[in-house]
N, C-alpha and C. Protein backbone atom coordinates (compact mmCIF):
# COMPACT_ATOMS: atom_id res chain seq x y z
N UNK A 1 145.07 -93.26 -242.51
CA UNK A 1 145.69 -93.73 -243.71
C UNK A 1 146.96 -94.49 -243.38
N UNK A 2 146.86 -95.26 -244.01
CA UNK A 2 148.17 -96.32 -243.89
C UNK A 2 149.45 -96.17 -244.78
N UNK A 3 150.73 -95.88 -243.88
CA UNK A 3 151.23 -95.38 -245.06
C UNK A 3 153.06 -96.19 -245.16
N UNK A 4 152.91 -96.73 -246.38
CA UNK A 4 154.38 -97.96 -246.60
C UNK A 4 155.46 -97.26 -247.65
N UNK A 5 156.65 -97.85 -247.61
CA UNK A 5 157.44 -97.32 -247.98
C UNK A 5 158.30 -98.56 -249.03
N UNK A 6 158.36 -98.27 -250.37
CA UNK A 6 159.84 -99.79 -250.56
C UNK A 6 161.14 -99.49 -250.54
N UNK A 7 161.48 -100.47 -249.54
CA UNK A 7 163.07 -99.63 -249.84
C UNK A 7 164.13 -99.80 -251.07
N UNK A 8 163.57 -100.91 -251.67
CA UNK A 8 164.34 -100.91 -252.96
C UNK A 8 164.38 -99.60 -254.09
N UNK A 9 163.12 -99.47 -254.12
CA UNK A 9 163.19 -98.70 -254.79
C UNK A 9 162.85 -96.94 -254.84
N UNK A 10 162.68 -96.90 -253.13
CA UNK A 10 162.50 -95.38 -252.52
C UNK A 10 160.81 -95.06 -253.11
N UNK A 11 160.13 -95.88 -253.58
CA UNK A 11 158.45 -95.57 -253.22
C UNK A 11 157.96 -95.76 -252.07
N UNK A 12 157.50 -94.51 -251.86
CA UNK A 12 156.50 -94.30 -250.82
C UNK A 12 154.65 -94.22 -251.02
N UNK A 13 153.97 -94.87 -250.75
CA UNK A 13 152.24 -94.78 -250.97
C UNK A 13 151.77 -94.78 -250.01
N UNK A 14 150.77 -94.30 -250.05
CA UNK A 14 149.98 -94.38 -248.19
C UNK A 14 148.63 -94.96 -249.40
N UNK A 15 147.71 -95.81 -248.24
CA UNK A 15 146.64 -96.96 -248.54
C UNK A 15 145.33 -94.83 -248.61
N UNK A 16 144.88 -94.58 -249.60
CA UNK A 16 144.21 -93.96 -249.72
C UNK A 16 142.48 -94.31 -249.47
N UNK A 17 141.85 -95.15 -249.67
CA UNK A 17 140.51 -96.02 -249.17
C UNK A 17 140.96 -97.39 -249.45
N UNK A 18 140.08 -98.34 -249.01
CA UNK A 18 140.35 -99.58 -248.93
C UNK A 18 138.59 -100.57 -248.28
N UNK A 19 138.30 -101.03 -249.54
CA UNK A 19 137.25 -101.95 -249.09
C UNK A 19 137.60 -103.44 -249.78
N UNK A 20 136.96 -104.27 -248.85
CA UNK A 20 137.11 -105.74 -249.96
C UNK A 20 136.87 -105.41 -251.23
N UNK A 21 138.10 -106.13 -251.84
CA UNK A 21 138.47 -106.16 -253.54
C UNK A 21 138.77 -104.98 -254.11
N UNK A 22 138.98 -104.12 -253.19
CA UNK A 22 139.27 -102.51 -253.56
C UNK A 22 140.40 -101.90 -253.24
N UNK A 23 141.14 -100.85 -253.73
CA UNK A 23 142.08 -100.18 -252.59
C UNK A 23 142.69 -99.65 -253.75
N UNK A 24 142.68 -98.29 -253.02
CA UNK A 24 143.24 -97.30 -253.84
C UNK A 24 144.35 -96.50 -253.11
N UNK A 25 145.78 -96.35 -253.81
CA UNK A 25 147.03 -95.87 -253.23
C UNK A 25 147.73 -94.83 -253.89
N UNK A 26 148.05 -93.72 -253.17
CA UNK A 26 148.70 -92.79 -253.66
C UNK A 26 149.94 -92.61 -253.71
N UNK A 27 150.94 -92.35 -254.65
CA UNK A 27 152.45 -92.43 -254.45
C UNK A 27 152.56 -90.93 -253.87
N UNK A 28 153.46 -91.44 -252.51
CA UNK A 28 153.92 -90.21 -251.99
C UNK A 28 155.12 -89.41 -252.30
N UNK A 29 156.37 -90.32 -252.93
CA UNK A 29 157.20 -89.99 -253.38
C UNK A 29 157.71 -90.49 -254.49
N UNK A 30 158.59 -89.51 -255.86
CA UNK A 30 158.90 -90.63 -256.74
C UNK A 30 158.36 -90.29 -257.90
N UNK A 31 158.50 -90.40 -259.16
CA UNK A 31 158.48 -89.61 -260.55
C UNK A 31 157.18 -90.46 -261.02
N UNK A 32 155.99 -90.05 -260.65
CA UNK A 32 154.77 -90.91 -260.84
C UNK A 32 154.58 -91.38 -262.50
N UNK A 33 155.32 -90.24 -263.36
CA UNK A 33 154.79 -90.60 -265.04
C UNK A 33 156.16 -92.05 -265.05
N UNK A 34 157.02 -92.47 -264.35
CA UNK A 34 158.20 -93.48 -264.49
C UNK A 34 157.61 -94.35 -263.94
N UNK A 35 157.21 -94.01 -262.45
CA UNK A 35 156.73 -95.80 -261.06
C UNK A 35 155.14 -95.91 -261.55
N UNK A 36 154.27 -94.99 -261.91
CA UNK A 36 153.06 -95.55 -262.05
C UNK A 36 152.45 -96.84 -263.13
N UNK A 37 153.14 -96.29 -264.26
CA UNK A 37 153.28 -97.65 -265.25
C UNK A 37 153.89 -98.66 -264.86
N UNK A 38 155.17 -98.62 -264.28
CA UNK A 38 155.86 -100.03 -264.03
C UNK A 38 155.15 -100.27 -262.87
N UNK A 39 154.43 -99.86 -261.86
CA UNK A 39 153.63 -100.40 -260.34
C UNK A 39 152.77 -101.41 -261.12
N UNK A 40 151.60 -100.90 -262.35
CA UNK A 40 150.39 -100.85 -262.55
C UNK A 40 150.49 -102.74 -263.09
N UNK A 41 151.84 -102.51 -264.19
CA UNK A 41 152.50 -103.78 -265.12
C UNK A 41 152.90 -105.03 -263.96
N UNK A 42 153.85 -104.83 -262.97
CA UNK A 42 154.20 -105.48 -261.90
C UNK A 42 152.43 -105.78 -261.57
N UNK A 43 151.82 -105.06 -260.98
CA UNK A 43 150.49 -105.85 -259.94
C UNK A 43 149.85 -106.32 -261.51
N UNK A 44 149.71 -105.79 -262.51
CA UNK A 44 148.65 -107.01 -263.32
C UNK A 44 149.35 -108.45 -263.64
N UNK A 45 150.52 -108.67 -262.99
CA UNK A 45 151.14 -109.66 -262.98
C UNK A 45 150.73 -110.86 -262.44
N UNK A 46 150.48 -110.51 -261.32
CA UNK A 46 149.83 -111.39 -260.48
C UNK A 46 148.40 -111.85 -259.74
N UNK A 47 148.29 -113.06 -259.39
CA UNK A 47 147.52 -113.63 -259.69
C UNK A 47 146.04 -113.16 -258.51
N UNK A 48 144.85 -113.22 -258.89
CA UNK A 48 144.14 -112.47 -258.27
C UNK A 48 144.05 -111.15 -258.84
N UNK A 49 144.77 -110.17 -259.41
CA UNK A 49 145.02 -108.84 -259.14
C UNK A 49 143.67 -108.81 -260.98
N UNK A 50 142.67 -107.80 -260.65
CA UNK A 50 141.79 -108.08 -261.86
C UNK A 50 141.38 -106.99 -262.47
N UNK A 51 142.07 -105.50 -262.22
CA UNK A 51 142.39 -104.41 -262.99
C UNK A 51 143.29 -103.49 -262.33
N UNK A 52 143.97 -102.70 -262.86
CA UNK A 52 144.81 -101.84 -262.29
C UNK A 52 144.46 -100.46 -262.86
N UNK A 53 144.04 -99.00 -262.44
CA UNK A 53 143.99 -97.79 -262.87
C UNK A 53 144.90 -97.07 -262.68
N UNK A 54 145.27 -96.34 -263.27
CA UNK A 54 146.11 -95.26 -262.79
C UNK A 54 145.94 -93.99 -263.09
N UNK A 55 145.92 -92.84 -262.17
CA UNK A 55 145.66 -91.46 -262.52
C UNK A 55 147.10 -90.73 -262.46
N UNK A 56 147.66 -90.40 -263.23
CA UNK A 56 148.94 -89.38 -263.11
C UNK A 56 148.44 -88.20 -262.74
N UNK A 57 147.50 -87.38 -262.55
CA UNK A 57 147.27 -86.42 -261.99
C UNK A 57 147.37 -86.20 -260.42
N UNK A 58 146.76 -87.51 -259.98
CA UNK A 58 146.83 -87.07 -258.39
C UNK A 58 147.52 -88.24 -257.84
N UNK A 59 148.81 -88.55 -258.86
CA UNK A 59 149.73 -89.76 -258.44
C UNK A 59 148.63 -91.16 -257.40
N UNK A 60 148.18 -91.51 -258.21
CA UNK A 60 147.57 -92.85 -257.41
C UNK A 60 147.00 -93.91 -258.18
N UNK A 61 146.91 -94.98 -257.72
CA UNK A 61 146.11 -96.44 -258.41
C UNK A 61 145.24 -96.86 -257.92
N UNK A 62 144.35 -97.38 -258.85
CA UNK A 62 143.16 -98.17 -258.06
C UNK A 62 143.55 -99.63 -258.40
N UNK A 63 143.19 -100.25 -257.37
CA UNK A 63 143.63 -101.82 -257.90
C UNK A 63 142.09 -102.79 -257.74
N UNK A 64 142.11 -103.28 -258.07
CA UNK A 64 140.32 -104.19 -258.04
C UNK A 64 140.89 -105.50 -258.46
N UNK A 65 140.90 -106.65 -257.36
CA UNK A 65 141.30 -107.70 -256.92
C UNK A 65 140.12 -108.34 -256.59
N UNK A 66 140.90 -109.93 -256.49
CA UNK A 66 139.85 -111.26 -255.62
C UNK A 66 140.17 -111.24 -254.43
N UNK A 67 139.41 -110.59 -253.69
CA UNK A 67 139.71 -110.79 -252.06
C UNK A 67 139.54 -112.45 -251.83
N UNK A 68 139.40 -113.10 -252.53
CA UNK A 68 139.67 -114.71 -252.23
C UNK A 68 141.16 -115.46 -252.68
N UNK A 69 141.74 -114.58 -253.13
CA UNK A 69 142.91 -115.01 -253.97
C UNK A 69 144.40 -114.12 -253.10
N UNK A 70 144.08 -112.89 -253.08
CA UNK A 70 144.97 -111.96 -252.69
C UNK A 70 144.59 -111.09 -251.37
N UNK A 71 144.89 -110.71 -250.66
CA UNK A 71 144.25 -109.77 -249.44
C UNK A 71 145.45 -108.37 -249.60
N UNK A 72 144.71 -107.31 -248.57
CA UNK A 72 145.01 -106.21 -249.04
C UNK A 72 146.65 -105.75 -248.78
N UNK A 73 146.86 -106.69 -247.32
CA UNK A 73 148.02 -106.88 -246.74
C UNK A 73 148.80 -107.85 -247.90
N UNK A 74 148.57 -108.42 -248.61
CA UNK A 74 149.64 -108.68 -249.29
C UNK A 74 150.13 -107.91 -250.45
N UNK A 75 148.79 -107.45 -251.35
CA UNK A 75 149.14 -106.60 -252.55
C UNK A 75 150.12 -105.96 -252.22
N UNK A 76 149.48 -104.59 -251.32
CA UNK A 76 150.59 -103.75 -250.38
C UNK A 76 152.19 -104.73 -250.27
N UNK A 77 151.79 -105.59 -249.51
CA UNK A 77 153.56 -105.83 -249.21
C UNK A 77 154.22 -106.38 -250.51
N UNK A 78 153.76 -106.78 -251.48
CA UNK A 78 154.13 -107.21 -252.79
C UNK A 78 155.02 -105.66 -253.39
N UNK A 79 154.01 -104.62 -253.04
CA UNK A 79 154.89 -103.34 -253.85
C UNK A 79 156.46 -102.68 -253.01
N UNK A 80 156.28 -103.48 -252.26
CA UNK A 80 157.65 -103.51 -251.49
C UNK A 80 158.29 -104.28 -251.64
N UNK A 81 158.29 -105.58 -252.65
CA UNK A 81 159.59 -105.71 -252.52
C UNK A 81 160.29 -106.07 -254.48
């Protein structure tokens, strides 16, 4: 598991599975009912990004993207900064 940190804002997620157009991330640290809505709002922002889920139960998102538009390495580094 791959696991990133932002420093702006002290979220931590590790990459929980990950296939083309897929990838699902768990917040490791951080008041999930506060960062999960504003994560979910931020990534449907941008372009490529073509649903966002979120489970407050087991702090994590699913994101379902255009792997022709966005790659997984960027989503990820997008929530960092």
């Amino acid at each position: 598991m791959d696991k990133s940190a932002a420093s702006s804002t002290n979220v931590e997620f590790e990459t929980v599975h990950a296939v083309k157009g897929r990838v699902r991330l768990r917040l490791k640290r951080g008041d999930a009912r506060e960062l999960l809505p504003r994560i979910a709002h931020n990534l449907r922002q941008q372009a490529g990004i073509l649903r966002v889920q979120i489970k407050q139960t087991t702090k994590s998102f699913l994101v379902i993207f255009d792997p022709d538009l966005i790659s997984i390495g960027q989503l990820t580094d997008s929530l960092q900064s």
